[in-house]
PDB file of N, CA and C in Angstrom:
ATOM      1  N   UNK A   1      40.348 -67.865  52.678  1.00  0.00           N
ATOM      2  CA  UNK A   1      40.161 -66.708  53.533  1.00  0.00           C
ATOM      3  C   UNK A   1      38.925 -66.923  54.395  1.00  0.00           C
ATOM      4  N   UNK A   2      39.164 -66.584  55.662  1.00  0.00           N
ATOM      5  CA  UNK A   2      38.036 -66.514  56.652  1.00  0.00           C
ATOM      6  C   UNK A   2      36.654 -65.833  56.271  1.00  0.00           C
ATOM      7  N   UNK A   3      35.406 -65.909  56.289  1.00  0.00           N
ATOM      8  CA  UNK A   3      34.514 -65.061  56.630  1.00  0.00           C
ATOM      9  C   UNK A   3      34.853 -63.949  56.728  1.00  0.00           C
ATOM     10  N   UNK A   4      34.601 -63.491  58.017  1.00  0.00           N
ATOM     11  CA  UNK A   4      35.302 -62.571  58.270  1.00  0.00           C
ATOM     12  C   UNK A   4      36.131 -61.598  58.040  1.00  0.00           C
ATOM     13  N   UNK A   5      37.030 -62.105  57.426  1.00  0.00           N
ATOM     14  CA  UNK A   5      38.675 -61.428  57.106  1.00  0.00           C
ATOM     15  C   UNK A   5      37.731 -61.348  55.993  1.00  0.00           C
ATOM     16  N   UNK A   6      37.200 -61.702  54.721  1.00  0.00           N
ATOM     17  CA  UNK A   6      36.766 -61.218  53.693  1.00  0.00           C
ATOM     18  C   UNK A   6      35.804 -60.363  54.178  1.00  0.00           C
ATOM     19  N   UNK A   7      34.756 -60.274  55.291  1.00  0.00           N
ATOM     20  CA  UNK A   7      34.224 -58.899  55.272  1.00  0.00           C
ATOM     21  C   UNK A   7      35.006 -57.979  55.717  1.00  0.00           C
ATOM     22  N   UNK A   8      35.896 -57.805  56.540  1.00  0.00           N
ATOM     23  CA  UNK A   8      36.546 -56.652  56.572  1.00  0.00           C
ATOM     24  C   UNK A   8      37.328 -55.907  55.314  1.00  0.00           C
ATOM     25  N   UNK A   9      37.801 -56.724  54.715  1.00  0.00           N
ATOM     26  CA  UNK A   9      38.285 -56.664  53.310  1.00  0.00           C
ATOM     27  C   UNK A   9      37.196 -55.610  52.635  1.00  0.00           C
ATOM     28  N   UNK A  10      36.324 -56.449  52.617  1.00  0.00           N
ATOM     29  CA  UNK A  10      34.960 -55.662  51.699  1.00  0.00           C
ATOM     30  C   UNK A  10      34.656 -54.434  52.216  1.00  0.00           C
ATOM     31  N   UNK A  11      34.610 -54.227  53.467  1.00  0.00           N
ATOM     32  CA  UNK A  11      34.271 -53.122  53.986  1.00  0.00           C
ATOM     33  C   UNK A  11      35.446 -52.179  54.222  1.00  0.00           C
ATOM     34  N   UNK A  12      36.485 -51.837  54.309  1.00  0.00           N
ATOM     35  CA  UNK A  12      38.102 -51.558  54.117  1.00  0.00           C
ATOM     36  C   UNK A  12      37.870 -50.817  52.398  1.00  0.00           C
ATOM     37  N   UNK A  13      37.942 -51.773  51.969  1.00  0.00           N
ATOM     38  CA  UNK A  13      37.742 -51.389  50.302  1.00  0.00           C
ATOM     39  C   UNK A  13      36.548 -50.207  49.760  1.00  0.00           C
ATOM     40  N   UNK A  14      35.161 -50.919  50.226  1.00  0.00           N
ATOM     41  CA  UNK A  14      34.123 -49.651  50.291  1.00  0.00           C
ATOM     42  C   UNK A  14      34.436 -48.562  50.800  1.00  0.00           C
ATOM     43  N   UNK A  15      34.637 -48.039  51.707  1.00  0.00           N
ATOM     44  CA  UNK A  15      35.231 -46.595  52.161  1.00  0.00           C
ATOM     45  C   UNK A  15      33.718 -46.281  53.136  1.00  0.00           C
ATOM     46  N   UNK A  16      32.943 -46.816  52.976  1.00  0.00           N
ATOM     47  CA  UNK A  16      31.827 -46.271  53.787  1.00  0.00           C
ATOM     48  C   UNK A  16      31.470 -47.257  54.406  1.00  0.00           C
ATOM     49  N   UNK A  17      30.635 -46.853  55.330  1.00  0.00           N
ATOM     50  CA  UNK A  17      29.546 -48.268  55.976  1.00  0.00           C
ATOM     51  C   UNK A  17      28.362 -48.913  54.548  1.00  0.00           C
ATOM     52  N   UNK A  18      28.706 -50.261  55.456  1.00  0.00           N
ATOM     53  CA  UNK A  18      28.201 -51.330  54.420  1.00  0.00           C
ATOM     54  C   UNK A  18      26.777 -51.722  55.361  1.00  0.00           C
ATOM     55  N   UNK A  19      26.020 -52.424  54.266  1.00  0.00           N
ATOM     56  CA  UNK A  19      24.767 -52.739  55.059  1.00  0.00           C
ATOM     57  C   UNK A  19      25.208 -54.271  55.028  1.00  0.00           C
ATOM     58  N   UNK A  20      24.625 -55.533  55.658  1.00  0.00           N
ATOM     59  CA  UNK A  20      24.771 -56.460  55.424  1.00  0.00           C
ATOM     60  C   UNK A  20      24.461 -57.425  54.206  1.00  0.00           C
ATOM     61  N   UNK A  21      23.061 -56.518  53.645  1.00  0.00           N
ATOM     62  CA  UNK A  21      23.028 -57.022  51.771  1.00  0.00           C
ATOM     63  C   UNK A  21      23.977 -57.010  50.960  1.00  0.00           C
ATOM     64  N   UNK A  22      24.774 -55.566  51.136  1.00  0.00           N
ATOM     65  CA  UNK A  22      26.025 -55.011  50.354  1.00  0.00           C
ATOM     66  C   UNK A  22      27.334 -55.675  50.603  1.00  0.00           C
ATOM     67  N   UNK A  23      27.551 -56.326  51.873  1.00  0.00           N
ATOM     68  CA  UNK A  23      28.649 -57.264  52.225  1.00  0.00           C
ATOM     69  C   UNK A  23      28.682 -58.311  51.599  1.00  0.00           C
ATOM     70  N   UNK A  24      27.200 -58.925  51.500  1.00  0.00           N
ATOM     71  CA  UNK A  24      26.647 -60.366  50.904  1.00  0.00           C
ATOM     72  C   UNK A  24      27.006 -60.086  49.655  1.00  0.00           C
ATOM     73  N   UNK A  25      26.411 -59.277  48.947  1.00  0.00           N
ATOM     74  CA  UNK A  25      26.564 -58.700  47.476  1.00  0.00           C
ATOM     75  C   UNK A  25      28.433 -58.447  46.768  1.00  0.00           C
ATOM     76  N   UNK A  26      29.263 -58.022  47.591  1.00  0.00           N
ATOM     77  CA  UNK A  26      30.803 -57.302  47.769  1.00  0.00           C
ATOM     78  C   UNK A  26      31.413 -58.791  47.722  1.00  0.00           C
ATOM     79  N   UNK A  27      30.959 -59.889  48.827  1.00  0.00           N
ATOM     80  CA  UNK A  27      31.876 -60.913  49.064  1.00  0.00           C
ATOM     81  C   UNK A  27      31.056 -62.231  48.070  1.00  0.00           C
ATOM     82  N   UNK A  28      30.091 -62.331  48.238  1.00  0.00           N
ATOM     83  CA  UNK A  28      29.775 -63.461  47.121  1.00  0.00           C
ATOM     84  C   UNK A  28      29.134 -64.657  48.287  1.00  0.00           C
ATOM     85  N   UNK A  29      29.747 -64.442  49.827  1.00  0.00           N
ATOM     86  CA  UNK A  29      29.079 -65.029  50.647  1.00  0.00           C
ATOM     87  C   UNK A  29      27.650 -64.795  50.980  1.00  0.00           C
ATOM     88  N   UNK A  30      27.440 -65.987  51.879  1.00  0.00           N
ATOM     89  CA  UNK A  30      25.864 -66.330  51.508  1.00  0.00           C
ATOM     90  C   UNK A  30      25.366 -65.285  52.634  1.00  0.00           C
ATOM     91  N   UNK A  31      24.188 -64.534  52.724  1.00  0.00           N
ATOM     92  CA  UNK A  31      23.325 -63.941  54.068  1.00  0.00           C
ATOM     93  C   UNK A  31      23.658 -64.105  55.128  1.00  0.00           C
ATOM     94  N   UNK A  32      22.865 -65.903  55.249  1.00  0.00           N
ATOM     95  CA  UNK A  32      23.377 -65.964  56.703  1.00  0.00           C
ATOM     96  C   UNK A  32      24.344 -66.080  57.512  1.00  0.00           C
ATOM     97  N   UNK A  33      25.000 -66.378  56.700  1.00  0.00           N
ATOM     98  CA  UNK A  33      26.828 -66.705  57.017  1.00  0.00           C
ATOM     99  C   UNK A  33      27.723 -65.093  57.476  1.00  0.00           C
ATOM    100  N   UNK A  34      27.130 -64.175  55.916  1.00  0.00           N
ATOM    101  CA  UNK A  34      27.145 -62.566  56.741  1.00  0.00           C
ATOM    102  C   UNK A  34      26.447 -62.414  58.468  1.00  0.00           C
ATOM    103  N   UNK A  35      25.741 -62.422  58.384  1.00  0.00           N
ATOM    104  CA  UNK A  35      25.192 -62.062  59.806  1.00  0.00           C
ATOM    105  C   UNK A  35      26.036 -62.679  61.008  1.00  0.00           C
ATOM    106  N   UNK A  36      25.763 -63.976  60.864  1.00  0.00           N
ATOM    107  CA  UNK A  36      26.968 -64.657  61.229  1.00  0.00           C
ATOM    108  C   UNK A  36      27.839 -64.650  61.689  1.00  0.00           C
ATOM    109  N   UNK A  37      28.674 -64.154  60.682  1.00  0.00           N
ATOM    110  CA  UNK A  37      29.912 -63.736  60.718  1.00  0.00           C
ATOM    111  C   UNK A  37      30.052 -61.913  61.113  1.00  0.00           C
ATOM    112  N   UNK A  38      29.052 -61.169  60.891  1.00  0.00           N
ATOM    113  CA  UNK A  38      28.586 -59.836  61.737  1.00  0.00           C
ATOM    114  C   UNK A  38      28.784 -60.070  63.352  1.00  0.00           C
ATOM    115  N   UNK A  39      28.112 -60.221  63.716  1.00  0.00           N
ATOM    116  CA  UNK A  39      27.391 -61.074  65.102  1.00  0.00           C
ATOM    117  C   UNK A  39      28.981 -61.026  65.960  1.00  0.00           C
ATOM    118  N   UNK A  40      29.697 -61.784  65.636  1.00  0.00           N
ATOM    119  CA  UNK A  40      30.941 -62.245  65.654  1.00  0.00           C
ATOM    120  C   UNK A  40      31.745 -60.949  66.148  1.00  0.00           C
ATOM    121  N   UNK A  41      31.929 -60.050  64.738  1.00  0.00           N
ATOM    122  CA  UNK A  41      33.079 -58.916  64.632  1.00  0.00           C
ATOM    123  C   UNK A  41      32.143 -58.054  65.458  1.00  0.00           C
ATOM    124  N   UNK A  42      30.949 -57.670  65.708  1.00  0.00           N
ATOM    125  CA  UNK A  42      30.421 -56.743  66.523  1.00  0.00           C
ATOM    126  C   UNK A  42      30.843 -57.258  68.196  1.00  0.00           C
ATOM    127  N   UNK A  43      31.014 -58.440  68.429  1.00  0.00           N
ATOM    128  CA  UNK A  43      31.127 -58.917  69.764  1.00  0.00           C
ATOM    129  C   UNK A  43      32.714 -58.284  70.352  1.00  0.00           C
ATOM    130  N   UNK A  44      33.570 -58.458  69.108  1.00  0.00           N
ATOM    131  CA  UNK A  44      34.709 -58.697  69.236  1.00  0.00           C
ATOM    132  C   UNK A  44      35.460 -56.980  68.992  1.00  0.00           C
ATOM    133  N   UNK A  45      34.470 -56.264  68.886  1.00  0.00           N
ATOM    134  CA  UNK A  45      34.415 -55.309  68.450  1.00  0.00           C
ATOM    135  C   UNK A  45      35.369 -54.549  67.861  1.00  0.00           C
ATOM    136  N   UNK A  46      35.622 -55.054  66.610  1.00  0.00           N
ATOM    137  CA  UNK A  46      36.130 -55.206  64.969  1.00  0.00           C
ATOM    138  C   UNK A  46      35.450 -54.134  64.087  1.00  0.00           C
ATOM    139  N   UNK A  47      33.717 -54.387  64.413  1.00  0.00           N
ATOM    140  CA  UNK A  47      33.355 -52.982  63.648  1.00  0.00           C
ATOM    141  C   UNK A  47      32.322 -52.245  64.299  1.00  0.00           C
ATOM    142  N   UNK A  48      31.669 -51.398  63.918  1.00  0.00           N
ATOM    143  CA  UNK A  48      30.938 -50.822  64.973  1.00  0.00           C
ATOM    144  C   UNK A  48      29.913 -49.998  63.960  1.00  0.00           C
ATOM    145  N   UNK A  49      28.685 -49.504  64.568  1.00  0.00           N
ATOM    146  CA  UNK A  49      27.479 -49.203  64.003  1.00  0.00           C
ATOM    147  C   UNK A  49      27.092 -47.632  63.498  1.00  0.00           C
ATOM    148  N   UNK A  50      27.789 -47.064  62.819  1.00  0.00           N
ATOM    149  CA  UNK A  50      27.646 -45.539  62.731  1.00  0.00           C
ATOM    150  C   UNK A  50      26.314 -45.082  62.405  1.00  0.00           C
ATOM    151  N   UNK A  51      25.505 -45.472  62.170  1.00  0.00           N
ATOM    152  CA  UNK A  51      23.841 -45.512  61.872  1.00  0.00           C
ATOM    153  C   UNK A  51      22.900 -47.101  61.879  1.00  0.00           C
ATOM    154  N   UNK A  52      21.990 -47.380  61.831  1.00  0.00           N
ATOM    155  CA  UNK A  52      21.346 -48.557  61.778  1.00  0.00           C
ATOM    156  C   UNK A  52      21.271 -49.143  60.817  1.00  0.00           C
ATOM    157  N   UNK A  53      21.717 -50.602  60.632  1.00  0.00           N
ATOM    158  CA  UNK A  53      21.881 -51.178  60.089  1.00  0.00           C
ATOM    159  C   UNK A  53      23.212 -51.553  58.961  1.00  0.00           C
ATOM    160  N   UNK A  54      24.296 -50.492  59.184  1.00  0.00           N
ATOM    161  CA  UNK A  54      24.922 -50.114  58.420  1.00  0.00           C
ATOM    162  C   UNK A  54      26.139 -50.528  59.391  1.00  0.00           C
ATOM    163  N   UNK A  55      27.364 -51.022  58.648  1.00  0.00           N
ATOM    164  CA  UNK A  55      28.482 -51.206  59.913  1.00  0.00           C
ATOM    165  C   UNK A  55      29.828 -50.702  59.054  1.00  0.00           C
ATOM    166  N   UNK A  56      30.923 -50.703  59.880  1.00  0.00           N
ATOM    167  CA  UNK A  56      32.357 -50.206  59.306  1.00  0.00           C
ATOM    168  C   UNK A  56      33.271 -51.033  60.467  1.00  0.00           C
ATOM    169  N   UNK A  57      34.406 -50.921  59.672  1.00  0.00           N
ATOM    170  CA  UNK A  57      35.307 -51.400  60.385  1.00  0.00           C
ATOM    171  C   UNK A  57      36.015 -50.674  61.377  1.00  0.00           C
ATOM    172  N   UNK A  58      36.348 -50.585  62.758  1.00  0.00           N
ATOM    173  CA  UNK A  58      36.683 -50.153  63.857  1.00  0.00           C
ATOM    174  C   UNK A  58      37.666 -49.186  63.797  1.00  0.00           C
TER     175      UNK A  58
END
């Protein structure tokens, strides 16, 4: 499974906005690879920012 596709997964499953520790923590992937892979789905705009620091899926 992609990056990615596993954070949406993770965040889908949580029901709330996730911080990027809690993604790291949810998927088992590493930090920077979260951000990363954040960076990415925010461009593509996949998820979006309902408060700071905190994201959900679109």
């Amino acid at each position: 499974m992609e990056t990615t596709e596993a954070i949406l997964e993770a965040m889908k499953k949580a029901g709330e906005p996730m911080s990027a520790g809690q993604v790291a923590d949810a998927t088992g992937i590493d930090r920077k690879e979260i951000d990363k892979a954040l960076a990415r789905l925010k461009k593509s705009e996949e998820i979006v920012s309902p408060k700071r620091c905190y994201w959900q899926p679109q």
